[in-house]
Protein backbone atom coordinates (compact mmCIF):
# COMPACT_ATOMS: atom_id res chain seq x y z
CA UNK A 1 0.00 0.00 0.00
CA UNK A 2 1.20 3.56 -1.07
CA UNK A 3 1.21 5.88 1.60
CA UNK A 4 -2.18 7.67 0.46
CA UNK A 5 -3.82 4.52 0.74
CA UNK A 6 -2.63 4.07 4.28
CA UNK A 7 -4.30 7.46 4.75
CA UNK A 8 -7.26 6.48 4.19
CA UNK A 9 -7.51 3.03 5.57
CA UNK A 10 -6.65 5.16 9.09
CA UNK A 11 -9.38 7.62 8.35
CA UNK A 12 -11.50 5.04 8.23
CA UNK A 13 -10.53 3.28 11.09
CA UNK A 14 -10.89 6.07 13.05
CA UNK A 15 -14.36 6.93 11.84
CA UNK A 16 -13.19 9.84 10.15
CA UNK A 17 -13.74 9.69 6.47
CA UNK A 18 -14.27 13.23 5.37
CA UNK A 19 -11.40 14.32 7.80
CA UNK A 20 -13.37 16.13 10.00
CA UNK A 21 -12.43 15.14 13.49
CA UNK A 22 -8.56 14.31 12.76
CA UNK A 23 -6.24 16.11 10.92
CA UNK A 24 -4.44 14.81 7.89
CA UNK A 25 -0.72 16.20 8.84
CA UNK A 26 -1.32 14.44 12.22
CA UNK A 27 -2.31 11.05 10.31
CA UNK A 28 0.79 11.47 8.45
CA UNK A 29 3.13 11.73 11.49
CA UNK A 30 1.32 8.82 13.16
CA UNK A 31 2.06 6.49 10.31
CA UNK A 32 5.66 7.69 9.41
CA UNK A 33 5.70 7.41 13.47
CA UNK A 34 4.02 3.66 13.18
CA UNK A 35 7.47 2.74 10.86
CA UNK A 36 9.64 3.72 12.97
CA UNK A 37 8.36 1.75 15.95
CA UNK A 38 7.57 -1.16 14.31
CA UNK A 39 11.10 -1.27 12.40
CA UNK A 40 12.46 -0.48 16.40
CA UNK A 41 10.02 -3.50 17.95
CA UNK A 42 11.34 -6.47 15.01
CA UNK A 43 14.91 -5.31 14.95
CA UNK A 44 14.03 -4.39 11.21
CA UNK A 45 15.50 -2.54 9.17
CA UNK A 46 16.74 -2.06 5.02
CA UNK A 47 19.95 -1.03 3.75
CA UNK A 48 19.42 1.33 1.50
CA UNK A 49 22.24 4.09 -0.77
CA UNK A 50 21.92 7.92 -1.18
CA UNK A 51 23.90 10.34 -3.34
CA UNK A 52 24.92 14.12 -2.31
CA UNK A 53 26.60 16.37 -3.23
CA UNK A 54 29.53 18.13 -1.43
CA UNK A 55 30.85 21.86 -1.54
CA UNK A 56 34.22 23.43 -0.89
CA UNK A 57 34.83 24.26 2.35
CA UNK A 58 31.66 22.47 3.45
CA UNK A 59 32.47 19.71 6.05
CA UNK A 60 29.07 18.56 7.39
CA UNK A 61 25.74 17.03 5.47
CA UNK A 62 22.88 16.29 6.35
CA UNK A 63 22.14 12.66 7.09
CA UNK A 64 19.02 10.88 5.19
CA UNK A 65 16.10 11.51 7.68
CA UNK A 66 15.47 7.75 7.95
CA UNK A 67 18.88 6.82 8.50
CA UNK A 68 19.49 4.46 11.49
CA UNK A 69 23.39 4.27 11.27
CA UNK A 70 25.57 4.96 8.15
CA UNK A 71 27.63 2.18 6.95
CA UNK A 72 30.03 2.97 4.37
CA UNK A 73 30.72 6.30 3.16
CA UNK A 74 32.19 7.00 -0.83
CA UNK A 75 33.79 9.92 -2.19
CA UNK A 76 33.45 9.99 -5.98
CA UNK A 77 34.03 6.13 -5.46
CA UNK A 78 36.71 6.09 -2.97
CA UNK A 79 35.55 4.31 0.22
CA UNK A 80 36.49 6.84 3.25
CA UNK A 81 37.53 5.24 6.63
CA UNK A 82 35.20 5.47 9.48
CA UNK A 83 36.95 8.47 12.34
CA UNK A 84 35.96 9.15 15.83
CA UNK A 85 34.93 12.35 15.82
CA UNK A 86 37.24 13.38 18.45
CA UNK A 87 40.57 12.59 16.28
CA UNK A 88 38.78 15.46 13.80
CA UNK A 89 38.28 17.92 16.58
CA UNK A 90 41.56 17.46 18.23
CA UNK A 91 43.47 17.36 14.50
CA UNK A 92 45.75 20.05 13.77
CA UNK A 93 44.14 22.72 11.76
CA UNK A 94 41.17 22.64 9.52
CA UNK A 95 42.74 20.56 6.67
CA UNK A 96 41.43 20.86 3.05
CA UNK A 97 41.16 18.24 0.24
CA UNK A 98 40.00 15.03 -0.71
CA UNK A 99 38.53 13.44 2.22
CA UNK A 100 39.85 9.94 3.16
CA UNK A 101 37.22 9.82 6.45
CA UNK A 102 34.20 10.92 7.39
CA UNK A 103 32.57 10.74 10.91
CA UNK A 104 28.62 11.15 11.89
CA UNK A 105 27.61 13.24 14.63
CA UNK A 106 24.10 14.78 15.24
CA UNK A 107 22.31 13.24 12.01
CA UNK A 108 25.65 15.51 10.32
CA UNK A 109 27.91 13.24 7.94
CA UNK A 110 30.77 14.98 8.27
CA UNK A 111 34.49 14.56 6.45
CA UNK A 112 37.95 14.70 6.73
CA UNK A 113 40.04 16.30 5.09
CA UNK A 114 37.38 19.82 4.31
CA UNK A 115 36.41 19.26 0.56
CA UNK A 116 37.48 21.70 -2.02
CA UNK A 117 35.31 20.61 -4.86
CA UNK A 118 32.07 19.40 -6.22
CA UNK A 119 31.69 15.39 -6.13
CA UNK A 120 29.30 12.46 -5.55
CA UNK A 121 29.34 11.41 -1.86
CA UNK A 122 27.31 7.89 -1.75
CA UNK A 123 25.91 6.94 1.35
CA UNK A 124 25.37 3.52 2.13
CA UNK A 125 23.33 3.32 5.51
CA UNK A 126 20.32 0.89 7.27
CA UNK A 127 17.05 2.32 6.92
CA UNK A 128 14.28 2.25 9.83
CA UNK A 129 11.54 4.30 7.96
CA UNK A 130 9.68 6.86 9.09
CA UNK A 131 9.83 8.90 6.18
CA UNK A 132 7.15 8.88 3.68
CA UNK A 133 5.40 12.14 2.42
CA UNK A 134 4.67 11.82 -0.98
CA UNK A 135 1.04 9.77 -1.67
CA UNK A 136 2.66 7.46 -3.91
CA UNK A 137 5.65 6.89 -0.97
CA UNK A 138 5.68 2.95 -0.06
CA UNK A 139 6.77 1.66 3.49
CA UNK A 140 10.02 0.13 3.54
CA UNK A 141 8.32 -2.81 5.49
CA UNK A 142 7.32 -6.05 3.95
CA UNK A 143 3.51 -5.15 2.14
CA UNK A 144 1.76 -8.11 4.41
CA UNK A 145 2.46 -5.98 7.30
CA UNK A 146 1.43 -2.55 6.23
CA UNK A 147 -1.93 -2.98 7.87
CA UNK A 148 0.47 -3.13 11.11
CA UNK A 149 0.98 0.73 10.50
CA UNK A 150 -2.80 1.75 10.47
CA UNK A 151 -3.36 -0.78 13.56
CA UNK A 152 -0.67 2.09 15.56
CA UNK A 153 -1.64 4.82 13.78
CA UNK A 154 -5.39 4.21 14.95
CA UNK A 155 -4.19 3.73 18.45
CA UNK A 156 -2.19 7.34 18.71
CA UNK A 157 -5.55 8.83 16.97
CA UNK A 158 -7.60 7.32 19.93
CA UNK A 159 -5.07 8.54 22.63
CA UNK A 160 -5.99 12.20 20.65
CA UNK A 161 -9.17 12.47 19.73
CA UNK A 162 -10.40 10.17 23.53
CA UNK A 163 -11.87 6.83 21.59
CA UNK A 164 -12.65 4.17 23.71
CA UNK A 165 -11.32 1.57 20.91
CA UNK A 166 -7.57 1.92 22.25
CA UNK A 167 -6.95 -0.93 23.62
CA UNK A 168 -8.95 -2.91 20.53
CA UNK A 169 -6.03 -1.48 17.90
CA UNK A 170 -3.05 -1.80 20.78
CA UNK A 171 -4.41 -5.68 20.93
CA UNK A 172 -4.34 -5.76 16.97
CA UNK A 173 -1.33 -4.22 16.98
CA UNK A 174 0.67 -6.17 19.09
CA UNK A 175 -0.95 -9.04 17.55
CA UNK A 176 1.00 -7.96 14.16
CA UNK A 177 4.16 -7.33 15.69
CA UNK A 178 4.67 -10.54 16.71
CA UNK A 179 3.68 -12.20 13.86
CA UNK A 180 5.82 -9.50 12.23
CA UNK A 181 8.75 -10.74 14.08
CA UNK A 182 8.28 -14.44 13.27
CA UNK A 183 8.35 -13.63 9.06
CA UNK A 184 11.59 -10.97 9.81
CA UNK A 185 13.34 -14.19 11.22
CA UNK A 186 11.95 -16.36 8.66
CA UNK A 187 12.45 -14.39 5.38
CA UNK A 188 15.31 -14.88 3.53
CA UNK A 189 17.07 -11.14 3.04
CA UNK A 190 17.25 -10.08 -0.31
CA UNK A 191 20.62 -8.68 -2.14
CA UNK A 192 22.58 -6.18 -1.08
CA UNK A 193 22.55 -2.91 -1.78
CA UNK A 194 26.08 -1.78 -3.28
CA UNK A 195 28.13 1.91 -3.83
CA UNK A 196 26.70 1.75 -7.54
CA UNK A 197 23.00 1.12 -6.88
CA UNK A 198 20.81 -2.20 -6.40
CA UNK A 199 17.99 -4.19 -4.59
CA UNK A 200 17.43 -3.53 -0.74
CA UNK A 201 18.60 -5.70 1.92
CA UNK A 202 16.36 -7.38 4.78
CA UNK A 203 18.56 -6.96 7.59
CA UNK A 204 17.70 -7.82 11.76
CA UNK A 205 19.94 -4.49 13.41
CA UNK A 206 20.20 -4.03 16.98
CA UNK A 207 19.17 -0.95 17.76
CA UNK A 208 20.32 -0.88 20.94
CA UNK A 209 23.54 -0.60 20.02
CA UNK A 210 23.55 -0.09 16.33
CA UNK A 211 22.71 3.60 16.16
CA UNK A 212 24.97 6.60 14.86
């Protein structure tokens, strides 16, 4: 289901059709919210690639707002080395060039040396969702278990708008994470995801420990 379709399944849910009662940025949040807790609750989560752009004397970039943890990080096609971000603050000098590392900090991919040119920086990082805003957007969950998304969605509208169905979608939504949990295990992950572009990658990521 495409994330206008989502929409309205919610809507309906919520005995809402024509919008009246709920608001449709708040149904948007509680889904791209629903994503991120159910990617967080199965250990799920997608690698996935991204391509910016740098600028000289621009260190920092802006992370991909669904980014769990970045994994490898290419400049024009040169693989950069992972850095703590400490050996960058405590280096000597604000060095400018090629970078040969890059460090994340904040949602910020930053790199070392300071570019001095435009080139392709490819981002290879785990996905948990969350980010959908066009109508035609598509969870990065598996499609049996988009229904999970409306069943968490309903249950933040009833917390809102005072329904008395709460715990009816928590029970249907627990319900769907642990079924949820048994296919993650189960399914076998699909191909990985490389610096030039491919297929997405099932992957089980503890979050715990996974993060930035």
């Amino acid at each position: 289901m495409d994330f206008q379709t989502l929409q309205g399944h919610t809507f309906r849910l919520l005995r809402d059709p024509v919008q009246t009662r709920y608001s449709l940025d708040f149904v948007k949040k509680w889904l791209n919210d629903a994503e991120r807790q159910y990617c967080t609750d199965t250990d799920y989560s997608v690698k996935k690639n991204t391509a910016l752009t740098t600028a000289s004397g621009t260190r920092e970039y802006d992370a991909p707002a669904d980014c769990l943890s970045v994994q490898e990080v290419y400049y024009g096609g040169a693989r950069l080395g992972r850095l703590d971000i400490e050996d960058t603050i405590h280096s000597d000098g604000d060095h400018s060039g090629p970078p040969t590392g890059f460090y994340v900090e904040n949602q910020k991919i930053g790199l070392e040396p300071i570019p001095t040119a435009a080139v392709t920086l490819t981002v290879l990082y785990y996905s948990m969702g969350g980010a959908m805003s066009a109508v035609g957007d598509v969870p990065i969950i598996p499609a049996e278990h988009h229904m999970a998304l409306v069943f968490y969605a309903c249950m933040l509208g009833c917390i809102e708008g005072d329904d008395t169905r709460l715990a009816v979608f928590n029970q249907l939504w627990m319900q769907a994470i642990e079924k949820a949990k048994a296919d993650v295990v189960q399914k076998y992950p699909w191909p990985a995801v490389d610096q030039t572009g491919g297929a997405a990658e099932v992957s089980r990521h503890n979050h715990d420990t996974g993060g930035f």
